[in-house]
N, C-alpha and C. Protein backbone atom coordinates (compact mmCIF):
# COMPACT_ATOMS: atom_id res chain seq x y z
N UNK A 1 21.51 18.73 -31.13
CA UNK A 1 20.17 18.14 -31.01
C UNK A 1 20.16 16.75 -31.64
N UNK A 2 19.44 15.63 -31.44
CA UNK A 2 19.41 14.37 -31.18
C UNK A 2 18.59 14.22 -32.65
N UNK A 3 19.16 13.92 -34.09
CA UNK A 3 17.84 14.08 -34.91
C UNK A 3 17.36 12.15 -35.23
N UNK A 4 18.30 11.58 -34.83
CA UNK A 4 18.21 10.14 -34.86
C UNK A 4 18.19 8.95 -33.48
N UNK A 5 17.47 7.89 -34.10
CA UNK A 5 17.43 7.19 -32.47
C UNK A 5 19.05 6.85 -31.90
N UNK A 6 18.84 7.43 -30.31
CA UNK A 6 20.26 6.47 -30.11
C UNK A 6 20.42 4.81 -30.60
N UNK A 7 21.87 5.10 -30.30
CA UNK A 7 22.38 3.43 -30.54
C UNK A 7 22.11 2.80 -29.47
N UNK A 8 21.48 3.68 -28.20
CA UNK A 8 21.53 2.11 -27.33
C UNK A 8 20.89 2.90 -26.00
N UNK A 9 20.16 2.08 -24.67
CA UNK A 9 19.78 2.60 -23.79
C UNK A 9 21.01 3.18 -23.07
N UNK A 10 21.62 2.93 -22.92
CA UNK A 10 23.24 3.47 -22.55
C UNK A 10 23.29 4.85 -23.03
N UNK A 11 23.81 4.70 -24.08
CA UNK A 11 23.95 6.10 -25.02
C UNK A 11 22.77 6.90 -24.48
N UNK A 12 21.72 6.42 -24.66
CA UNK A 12 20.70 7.87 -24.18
C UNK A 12 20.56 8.15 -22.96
N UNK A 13 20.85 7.24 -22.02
CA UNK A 13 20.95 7.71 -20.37
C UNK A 13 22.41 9.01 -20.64
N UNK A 14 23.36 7.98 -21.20
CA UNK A 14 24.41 9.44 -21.34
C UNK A 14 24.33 10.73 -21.47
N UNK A 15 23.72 10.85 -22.97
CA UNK A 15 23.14 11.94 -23.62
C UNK A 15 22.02 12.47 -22.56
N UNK A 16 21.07 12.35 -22.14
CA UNK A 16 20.45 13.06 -20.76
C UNK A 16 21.32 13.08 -19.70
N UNK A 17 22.38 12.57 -18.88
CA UNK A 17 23.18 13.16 -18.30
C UNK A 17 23.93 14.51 -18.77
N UNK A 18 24.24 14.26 -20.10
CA UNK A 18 24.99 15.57 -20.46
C UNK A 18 23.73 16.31 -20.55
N UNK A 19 22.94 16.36 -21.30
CA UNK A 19 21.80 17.58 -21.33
C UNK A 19 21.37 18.00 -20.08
N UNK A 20 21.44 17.24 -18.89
CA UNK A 20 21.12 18.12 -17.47
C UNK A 20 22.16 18.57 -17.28
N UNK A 21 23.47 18.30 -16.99
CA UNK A 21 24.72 18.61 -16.57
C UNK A 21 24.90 20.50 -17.43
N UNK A 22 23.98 20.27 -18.88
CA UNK A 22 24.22 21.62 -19.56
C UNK A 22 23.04 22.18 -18.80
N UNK A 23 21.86 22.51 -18.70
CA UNK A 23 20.91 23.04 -18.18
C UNK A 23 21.04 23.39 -16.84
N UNK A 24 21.84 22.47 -16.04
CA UNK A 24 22.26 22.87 -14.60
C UNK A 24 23.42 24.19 -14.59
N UNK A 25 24.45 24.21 -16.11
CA UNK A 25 25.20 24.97 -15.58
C UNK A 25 24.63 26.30 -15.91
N UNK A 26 23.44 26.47 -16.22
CA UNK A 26 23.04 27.92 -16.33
C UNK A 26 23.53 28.87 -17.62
N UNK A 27 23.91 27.92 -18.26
CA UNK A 27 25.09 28.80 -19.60
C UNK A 27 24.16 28.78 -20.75
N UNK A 28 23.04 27.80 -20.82
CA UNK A 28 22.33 27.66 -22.12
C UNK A 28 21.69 28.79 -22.53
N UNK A 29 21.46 29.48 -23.59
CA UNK A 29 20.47 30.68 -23.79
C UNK A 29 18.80 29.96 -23.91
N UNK A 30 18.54 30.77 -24.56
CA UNK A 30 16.88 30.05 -24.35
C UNK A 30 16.56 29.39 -25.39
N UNK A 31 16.85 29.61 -26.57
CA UNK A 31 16.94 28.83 -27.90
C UNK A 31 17.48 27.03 -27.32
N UNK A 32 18.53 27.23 -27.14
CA UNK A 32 19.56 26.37 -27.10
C UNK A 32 18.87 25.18 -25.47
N UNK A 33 18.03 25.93 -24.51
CA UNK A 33 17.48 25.22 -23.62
C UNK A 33 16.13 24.87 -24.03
N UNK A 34 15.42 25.44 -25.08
CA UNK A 34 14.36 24.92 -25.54
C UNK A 34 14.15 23.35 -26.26
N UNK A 35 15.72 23.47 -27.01
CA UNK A 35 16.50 22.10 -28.25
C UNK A 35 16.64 20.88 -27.08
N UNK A 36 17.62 21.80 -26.06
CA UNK A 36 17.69 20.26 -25.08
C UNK A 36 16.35 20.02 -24.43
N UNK A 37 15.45 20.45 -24.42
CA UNK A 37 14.39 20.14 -23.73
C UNK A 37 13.38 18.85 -24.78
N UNK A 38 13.95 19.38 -25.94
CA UNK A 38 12.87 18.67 -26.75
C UNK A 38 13.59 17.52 -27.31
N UNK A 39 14.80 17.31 -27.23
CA UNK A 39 16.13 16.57 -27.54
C UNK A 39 15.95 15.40 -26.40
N UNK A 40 15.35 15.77 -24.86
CA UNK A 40 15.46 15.11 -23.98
C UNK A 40 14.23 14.35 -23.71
N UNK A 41 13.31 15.24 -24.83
CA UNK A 41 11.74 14.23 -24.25
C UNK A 41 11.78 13.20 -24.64
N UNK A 42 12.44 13.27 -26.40
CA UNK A 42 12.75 12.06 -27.38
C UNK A 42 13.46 11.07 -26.47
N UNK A 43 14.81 11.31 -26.13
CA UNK A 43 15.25 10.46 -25.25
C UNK A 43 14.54 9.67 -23.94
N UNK A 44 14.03 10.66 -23.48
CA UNK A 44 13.23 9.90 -22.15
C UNK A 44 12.14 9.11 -23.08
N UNK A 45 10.94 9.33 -23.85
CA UNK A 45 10.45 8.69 -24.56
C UNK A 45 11.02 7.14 -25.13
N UNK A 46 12.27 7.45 -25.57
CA UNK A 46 13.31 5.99 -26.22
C UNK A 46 13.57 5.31 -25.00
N UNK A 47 13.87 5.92 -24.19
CA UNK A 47 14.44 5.05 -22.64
C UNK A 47 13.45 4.29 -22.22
N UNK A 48 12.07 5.19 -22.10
CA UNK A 48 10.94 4.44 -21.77
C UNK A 48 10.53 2.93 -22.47
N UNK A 49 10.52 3.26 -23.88
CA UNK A 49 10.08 1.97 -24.84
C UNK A 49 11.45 0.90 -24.51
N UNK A 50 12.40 1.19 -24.36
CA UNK A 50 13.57 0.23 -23.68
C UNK A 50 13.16 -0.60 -22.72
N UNK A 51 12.88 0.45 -21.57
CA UNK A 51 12.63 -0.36 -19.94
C UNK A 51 11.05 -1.34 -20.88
N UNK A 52 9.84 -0.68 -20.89
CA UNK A 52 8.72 -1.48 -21.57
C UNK A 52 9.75 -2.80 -22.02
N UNK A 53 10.01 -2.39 -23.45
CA UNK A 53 10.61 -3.76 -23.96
C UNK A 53 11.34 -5.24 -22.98
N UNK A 54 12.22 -4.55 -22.54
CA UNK A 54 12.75 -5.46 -21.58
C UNK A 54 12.14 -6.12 -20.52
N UNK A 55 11.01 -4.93 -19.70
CA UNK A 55 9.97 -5.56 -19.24
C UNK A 55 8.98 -6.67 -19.38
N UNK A 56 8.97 -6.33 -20.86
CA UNK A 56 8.11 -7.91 -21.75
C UNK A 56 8.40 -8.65 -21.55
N UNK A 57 9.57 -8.81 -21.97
CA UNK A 57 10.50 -10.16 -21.97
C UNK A 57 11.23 -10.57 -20.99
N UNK A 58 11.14 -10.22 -19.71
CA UNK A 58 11.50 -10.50 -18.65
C UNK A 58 10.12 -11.29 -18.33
N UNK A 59 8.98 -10.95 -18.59
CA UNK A 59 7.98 -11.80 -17.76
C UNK A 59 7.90 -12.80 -18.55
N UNK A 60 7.79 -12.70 -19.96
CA UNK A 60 8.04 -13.93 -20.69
C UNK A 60 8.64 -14.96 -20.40
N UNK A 61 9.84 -14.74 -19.96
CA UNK A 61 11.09 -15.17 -19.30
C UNK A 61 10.18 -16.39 -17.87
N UNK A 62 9.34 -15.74 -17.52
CA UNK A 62 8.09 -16.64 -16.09
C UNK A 62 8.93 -16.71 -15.16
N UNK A 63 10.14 -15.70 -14.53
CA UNK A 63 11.19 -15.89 -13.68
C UNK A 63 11.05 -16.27 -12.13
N UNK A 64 9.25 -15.57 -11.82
CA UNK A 64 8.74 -15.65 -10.65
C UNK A 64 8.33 -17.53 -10.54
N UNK A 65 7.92 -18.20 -11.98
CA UNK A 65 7.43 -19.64 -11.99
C UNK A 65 8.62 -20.49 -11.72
N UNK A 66 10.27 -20.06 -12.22
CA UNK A 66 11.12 -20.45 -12.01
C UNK A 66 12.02 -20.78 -10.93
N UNK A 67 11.86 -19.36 -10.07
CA UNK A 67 12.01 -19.11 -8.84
C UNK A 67 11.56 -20.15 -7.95
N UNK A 68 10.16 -20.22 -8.08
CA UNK A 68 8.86 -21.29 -7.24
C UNK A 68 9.89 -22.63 -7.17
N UNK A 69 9.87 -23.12 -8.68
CA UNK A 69 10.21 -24.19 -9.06
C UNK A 69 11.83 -24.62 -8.25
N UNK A 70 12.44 -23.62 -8.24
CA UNK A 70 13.66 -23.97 -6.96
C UNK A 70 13.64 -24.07 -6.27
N UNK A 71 12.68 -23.04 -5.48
CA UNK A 71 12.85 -23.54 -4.20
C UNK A 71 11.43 -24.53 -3.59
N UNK A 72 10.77 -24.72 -4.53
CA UNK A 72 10.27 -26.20 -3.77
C UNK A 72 11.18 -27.29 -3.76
N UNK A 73 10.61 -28.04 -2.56
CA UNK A 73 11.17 -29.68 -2.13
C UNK A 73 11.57 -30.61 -3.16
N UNK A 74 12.66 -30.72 -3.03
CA UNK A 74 12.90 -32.30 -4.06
C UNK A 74 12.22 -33.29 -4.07
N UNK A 75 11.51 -33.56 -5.53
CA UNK A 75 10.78 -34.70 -5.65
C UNK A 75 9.15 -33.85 -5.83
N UNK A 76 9.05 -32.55 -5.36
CA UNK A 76 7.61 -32.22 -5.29
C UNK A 76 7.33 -31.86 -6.85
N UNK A 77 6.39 -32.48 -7.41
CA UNK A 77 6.03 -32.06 -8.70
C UNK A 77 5.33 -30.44 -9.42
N UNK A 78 5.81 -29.79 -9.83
CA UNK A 78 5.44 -28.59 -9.83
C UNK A 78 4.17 -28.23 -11.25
């Protein structure tokens, strides 16, 4: 069970690959599928505030104003 944040959005996409990969194979008892369940919300929860984060700062970024700015005409003042 997951008692600390991952190190990285990576790492926790991992770690939920393995926790389905265990739940798919049908081997977990019920204890043990209850842990990954609650092991995995945390994670999906952390993944979420990741994508958010990056999301921020991608618009920050004004990539759509940047975009504009190329492909208008040379010489057109933007």
């Amino acid at each position: 069970m997951l008692s600390e944040r991952p190190e990285s959005y990576e790492a926790a996409v991992a770690r939920l690959e393995a926790i389905i990969a265990r739940l798919d194979s049908g081997d977990a008892e019920l204890r043990e599928t209850l842990a990954l369940c609650v092991e995995a919300k945390g994670l999906i929860q952390f993944c979420k505030g990741e994508l958010d984060a990056v999301s921020g700062e991608l618009k920050e970024l004004k990539l759509d104003e940047l975009v504009a700015e190329l492909d208008a005409p040379p010489g057109d003042a933007a």
